[in-house]
N, C-alpha and C. Protein backbone atom coordinates (compact mmCIF):
# COMPACT_ATOMS: atom_id res chain seq x y z
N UNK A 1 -21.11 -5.17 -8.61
CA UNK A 1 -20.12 -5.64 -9.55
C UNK A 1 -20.69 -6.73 -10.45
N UNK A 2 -21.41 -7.62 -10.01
CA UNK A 2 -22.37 -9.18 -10.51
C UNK A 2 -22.97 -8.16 -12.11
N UNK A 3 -23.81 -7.18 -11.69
CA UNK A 3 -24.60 -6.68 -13.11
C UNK A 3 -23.44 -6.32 -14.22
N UNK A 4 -22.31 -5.64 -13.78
CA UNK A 4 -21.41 -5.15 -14.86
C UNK A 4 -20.52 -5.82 -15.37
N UNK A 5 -20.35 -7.51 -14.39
CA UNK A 5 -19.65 -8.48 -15.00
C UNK A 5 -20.74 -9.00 -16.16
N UNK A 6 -21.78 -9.73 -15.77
CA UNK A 6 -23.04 -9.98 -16.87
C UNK A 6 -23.09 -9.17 -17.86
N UNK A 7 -22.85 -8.03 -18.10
CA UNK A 7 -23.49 -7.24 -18.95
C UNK A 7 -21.83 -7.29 -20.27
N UNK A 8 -20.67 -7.39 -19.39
CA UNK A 8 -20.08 -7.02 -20.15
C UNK A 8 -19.45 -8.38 -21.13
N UNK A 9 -20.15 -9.72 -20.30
CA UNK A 9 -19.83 -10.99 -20.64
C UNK A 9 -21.02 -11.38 -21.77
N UNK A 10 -22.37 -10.21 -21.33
CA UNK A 10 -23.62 -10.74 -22.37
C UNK A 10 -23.35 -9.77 -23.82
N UNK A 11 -22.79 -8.68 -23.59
CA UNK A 11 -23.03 -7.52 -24.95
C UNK A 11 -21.45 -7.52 -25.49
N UNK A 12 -20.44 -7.73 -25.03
CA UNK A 12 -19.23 -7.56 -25.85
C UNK A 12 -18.68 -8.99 -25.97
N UNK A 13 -17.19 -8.70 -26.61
CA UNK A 13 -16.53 -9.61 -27.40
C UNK A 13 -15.48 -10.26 -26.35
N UNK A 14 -15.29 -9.42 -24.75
CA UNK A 14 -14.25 -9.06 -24.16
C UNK A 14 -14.19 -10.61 -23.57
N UNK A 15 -13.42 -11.08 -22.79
CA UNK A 15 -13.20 -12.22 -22.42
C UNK A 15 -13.06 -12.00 -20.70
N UNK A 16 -13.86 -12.35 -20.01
CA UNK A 16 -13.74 -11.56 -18.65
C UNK A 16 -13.46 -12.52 -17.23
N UNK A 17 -12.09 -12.13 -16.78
CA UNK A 17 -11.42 -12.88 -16.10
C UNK A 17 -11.28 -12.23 -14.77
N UNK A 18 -12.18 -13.21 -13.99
CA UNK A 18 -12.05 -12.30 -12.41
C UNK A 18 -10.60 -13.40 -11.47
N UNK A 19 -10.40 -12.51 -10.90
CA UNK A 19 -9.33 -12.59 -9.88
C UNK A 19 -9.70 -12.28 -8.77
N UNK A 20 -9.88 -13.31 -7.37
CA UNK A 20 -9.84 -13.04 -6.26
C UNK A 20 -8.40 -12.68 -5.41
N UNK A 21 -8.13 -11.41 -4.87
CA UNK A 21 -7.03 -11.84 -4.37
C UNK A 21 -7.28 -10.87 -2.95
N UNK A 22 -8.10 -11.42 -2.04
CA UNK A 22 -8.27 -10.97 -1.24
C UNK A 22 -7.37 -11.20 0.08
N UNK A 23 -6.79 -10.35 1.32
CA UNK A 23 -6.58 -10.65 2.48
C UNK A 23 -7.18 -11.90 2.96
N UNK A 24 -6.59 -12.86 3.13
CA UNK A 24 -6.83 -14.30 3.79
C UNK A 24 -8.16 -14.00 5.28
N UNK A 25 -7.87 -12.55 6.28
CA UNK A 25 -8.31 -12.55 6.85
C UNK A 25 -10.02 -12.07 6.56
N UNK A 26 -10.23 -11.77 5.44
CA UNK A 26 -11.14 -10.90 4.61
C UNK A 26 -11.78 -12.14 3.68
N UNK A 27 -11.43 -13.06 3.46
CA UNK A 27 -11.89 -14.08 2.53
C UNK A 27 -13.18 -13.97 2.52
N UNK A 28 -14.04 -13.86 0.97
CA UNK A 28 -15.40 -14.09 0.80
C UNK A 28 -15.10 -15.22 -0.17
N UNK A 29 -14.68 -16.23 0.29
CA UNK A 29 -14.80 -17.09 -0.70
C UNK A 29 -16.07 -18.08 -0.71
N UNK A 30 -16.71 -18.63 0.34
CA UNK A 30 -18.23 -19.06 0.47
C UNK A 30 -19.62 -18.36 0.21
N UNK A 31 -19.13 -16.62 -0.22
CA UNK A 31 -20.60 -16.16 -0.49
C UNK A 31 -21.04 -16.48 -1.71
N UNK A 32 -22.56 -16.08 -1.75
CA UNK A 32 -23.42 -16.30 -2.67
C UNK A 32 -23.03 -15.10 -4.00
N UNK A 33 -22.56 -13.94 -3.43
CA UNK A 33 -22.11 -12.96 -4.31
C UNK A 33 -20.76 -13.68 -5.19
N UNK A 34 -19.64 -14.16 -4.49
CA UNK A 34 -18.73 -14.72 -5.16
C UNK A 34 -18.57 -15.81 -5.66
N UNK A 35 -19.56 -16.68 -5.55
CA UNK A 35 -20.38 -18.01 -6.32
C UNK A 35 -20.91 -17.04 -7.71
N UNK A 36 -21.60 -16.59 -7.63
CA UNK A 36 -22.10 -15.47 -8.83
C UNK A 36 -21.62 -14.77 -9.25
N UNK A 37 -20.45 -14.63 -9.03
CA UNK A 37 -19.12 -13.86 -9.73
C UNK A 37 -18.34 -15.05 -10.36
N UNK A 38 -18.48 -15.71 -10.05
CA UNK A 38 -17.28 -16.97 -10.71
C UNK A 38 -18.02 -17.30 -11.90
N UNK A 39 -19.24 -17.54 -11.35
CA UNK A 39 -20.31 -18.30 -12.72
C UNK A 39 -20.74 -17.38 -14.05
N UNK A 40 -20.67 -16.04 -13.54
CA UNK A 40 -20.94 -15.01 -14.19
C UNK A 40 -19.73 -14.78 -15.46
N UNK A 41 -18.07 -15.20 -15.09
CA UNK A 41 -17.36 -14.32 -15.52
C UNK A 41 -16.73 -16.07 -16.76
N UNK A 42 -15.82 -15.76 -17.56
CA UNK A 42 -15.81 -16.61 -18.21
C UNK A 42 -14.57 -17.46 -17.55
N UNK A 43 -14.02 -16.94 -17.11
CA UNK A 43 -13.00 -17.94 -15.84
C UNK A 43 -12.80 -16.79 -14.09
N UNK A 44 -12.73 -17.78 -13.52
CA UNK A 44 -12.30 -17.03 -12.62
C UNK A 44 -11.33 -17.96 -11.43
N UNK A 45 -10.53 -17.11 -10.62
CA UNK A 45 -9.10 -18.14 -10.08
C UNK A 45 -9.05 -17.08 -8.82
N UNK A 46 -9.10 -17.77 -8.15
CA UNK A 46 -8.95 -17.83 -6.43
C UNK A 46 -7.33 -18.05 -5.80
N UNK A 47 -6.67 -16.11 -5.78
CA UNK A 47 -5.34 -16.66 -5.65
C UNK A 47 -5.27 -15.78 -4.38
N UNK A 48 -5.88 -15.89 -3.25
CA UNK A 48 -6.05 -15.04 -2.22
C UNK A 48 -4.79 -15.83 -1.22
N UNK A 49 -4.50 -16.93 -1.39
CA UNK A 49 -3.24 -17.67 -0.84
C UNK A 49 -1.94 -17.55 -1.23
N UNK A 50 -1.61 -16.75 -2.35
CA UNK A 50 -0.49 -16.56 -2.75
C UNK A 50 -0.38 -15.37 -2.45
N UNK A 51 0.89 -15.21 -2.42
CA UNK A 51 1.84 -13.89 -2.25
C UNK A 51 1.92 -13.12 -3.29
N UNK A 52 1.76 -11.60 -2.91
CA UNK A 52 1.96 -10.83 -4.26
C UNK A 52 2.78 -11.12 -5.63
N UNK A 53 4.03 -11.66 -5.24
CA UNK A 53 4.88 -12.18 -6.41
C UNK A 53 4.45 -13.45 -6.53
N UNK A 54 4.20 -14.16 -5.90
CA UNK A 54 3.09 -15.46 -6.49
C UNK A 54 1.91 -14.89 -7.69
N UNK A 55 0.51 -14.15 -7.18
CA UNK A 55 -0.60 -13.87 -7.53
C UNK A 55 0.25 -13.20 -9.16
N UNK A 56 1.28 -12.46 -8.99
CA UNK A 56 1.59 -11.81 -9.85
C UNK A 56 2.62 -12.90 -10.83
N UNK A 57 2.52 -13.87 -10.85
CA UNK A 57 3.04 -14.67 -11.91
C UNK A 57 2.76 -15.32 -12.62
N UNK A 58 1.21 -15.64 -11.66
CA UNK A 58 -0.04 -16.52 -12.09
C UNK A 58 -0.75 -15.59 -12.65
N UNK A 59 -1.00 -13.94 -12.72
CA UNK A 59 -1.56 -13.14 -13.29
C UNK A 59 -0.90 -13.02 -14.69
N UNK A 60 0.45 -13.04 -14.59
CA UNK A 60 1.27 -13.11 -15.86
C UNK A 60 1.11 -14.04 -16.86
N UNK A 61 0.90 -14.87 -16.30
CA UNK A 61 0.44 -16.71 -17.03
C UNK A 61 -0.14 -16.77 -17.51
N UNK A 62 -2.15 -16.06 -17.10
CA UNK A 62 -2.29 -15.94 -17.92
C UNK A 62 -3.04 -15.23 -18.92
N UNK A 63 -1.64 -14.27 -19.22
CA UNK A 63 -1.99 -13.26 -20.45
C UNK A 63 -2.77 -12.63 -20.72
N UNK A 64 -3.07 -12.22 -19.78
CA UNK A 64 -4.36 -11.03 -19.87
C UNK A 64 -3.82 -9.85 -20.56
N UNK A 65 -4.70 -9.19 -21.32
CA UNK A 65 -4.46 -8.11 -22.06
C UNK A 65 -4.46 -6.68 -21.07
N UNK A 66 -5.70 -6.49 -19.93
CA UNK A 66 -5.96 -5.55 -19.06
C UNK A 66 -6.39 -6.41 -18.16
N UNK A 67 -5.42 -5.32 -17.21
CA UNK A 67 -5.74 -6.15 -15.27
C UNK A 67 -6.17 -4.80 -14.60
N UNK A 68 -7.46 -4.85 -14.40
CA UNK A 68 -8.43 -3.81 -13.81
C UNK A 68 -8.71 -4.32 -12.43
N UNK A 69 -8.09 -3.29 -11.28
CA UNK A 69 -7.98 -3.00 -10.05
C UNK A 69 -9.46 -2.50 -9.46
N UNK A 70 -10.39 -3.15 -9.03
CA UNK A 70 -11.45 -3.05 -8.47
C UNK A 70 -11.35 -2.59 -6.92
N UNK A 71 -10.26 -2.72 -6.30
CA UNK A 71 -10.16 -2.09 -5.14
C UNK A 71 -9.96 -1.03 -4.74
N UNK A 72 -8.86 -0.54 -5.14
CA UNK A 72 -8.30 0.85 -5.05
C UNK A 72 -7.75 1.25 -3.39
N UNK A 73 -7.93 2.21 -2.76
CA UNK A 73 -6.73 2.37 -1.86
C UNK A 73 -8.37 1.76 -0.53
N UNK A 74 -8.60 1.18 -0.54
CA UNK A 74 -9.63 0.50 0.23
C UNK A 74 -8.70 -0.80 1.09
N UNK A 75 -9.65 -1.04 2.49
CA UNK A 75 -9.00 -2.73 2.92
C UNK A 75 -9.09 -3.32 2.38
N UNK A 76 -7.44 -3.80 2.72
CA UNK A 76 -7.55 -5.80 1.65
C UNK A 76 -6.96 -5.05 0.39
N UNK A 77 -6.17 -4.15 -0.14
CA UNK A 77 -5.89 -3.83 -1.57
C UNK A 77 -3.90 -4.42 -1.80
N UNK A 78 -3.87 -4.87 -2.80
CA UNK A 78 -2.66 -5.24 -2.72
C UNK A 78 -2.11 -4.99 -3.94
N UNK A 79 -1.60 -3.41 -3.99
CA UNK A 79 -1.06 -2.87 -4.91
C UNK A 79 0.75 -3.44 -5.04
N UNK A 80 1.05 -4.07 -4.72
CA UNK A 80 2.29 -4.21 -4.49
C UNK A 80 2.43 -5.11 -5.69
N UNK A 81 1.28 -6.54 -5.84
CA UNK A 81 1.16 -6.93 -7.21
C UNK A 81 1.37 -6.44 -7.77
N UNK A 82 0.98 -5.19 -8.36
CA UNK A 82 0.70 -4.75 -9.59
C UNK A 82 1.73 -3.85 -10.24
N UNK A 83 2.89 -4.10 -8.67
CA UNK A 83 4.34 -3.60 -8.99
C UNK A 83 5.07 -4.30 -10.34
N UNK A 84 4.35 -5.46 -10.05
CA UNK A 84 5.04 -7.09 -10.83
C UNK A 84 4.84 -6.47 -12.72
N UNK A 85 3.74 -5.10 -12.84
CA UNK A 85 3.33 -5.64 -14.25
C UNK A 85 2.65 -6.61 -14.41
N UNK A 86 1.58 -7.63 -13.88
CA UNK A 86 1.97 -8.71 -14.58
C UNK A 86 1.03 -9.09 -15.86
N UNK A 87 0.07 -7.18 -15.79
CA UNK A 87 -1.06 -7.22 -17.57
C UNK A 87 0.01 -6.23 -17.96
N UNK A 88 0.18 -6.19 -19.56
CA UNK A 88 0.70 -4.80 -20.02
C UNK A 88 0.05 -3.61 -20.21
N UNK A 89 -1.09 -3.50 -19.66
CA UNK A 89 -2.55 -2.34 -19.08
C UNK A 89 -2.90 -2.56 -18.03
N UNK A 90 -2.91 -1.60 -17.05
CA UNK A 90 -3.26 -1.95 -15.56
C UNK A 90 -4.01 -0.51 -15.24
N UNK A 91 -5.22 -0.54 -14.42
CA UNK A 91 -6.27 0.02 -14.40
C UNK A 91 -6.80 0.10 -13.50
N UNK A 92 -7.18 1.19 -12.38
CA UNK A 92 -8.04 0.99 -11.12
C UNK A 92 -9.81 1.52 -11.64
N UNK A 93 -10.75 1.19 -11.03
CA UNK A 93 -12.11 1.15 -11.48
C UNK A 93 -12.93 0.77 -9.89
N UNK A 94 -13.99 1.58 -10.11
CA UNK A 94 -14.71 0.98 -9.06
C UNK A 94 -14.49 1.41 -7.39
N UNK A 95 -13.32 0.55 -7.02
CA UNK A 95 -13.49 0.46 -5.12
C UNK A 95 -13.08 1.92 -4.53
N UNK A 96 -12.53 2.62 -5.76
CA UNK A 96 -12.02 4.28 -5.04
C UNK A 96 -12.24 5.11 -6.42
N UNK A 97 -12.88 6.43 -5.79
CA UNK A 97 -13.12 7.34 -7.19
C UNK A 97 -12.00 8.32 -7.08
N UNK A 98 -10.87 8.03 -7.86
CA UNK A 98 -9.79 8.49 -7.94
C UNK A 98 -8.88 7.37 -8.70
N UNK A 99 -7.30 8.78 -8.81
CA UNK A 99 -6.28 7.81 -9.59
C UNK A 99 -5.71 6.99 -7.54
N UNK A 100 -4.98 5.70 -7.88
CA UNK A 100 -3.92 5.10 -7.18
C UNK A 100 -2.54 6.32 -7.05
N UNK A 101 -2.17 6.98 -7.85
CA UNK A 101 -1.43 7.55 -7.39
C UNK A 101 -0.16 7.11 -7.89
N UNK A 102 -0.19 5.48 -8.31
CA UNK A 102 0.71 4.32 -8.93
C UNK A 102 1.51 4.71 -10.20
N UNK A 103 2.85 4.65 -9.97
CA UNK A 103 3.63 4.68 -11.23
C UNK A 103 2.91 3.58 -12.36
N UNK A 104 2.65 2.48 -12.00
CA UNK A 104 2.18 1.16 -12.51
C UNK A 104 1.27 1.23 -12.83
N UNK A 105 0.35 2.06 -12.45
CA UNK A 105 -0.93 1.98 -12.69
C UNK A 105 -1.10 3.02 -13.71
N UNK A 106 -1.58 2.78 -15.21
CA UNK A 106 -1.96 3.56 -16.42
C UNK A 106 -2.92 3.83 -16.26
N UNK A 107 -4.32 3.86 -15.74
CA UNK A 107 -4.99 4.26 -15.94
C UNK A 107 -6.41 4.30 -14.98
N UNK A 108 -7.28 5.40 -15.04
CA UNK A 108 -8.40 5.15 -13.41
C UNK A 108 -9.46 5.32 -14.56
N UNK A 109 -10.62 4.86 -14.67
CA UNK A 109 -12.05 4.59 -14.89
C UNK A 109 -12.82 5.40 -14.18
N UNK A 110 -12.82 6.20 -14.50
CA UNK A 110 -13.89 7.34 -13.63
C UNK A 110 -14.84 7.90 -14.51
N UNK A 111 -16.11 7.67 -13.55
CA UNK A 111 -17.49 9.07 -14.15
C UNK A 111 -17.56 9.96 -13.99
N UNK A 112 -18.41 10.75 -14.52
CA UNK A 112 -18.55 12.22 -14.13
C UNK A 112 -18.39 13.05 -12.59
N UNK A 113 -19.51 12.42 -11.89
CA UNK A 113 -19.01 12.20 -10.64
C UNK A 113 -18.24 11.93 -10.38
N UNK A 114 -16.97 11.36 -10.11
CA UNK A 114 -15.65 11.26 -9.00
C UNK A 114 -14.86 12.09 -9.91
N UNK A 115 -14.90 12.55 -11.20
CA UNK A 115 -14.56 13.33 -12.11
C UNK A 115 -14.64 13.93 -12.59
N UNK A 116 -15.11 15.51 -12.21
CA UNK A 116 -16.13 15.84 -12.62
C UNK A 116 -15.58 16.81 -13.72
C-alpha cells in the first residue's frame, strides 16, 4: 500500500488522506509500515477508538471527496461506517478482489485479474 500511497501523493493533484480504523484488538499503530503511511500520505488520523458512528462523523468533517475502502470483507473491516455515507463516493480497492456487495458502496477498483 506505502508504494501506491507515494506514487499517488508524488504524480497527481489528489490530496491523500489515510484513515486508520482498525479493530482495537488488531491495532498496528507502532509499526514501521504505519509510521510510513502517515508520513507518506498528506494527513493521516488514527480513529481506531471510535465507534462506527463516531469514525463516521469525523470522516464527514472532514470532507473528503472519495472514501476508498482498503479492506473489504477481510478481519477488522467495518462496513457499518460506511452505512453513515460519510464521503459522497465510497469505494472498496485492494483488501478483497470483488464488489462489497454494499448498497453504500458505489464502487470496487478492480484489475484484470479479479476482473477479468
Amino acid at each position: 500500500m506505502l508504494p501506491l500511497i507515494e506514487q499517488l501523493v508524488a504524480s497527481t493533484r489528489l490530496e491523500v488522506v489515510c484513515l486508520a480504523l482498525d479493530l482495537p484488538e488488531r491495532q498496528h499503530a507502532g509499526t514501521a509500515e504505519r509510521r510510513a503511511i502517515a508520513a507518506a500520505a498528506h494527513a493521516f488520523f488514527d480513529l481506531t477508538r471510535l465507534t462506527d458512528a463516531e469514525a463516521a462523523r469525523a470522516i464527514d468533517g472532514l470532507r473528503l471527496h472519495v472514501l476508498v475502502n482498503l479492506v473489504g470483507h477481510t478481519a477488522g473491516a467495518r462496513h457499518a461506517l460506511t452505512h453513515y455515507r460519510p464521503a459522497p463516493v465510497q469505494a472498496s480497492y485492494y483488501g478483497y478482489a470483488g464488489t462489497t456487495a454494499l448498497p453504500h458502496m458505489h464502487y470496487a477498483l478492480l484489475d484484470a485479474a479479479a476482473a477479468p
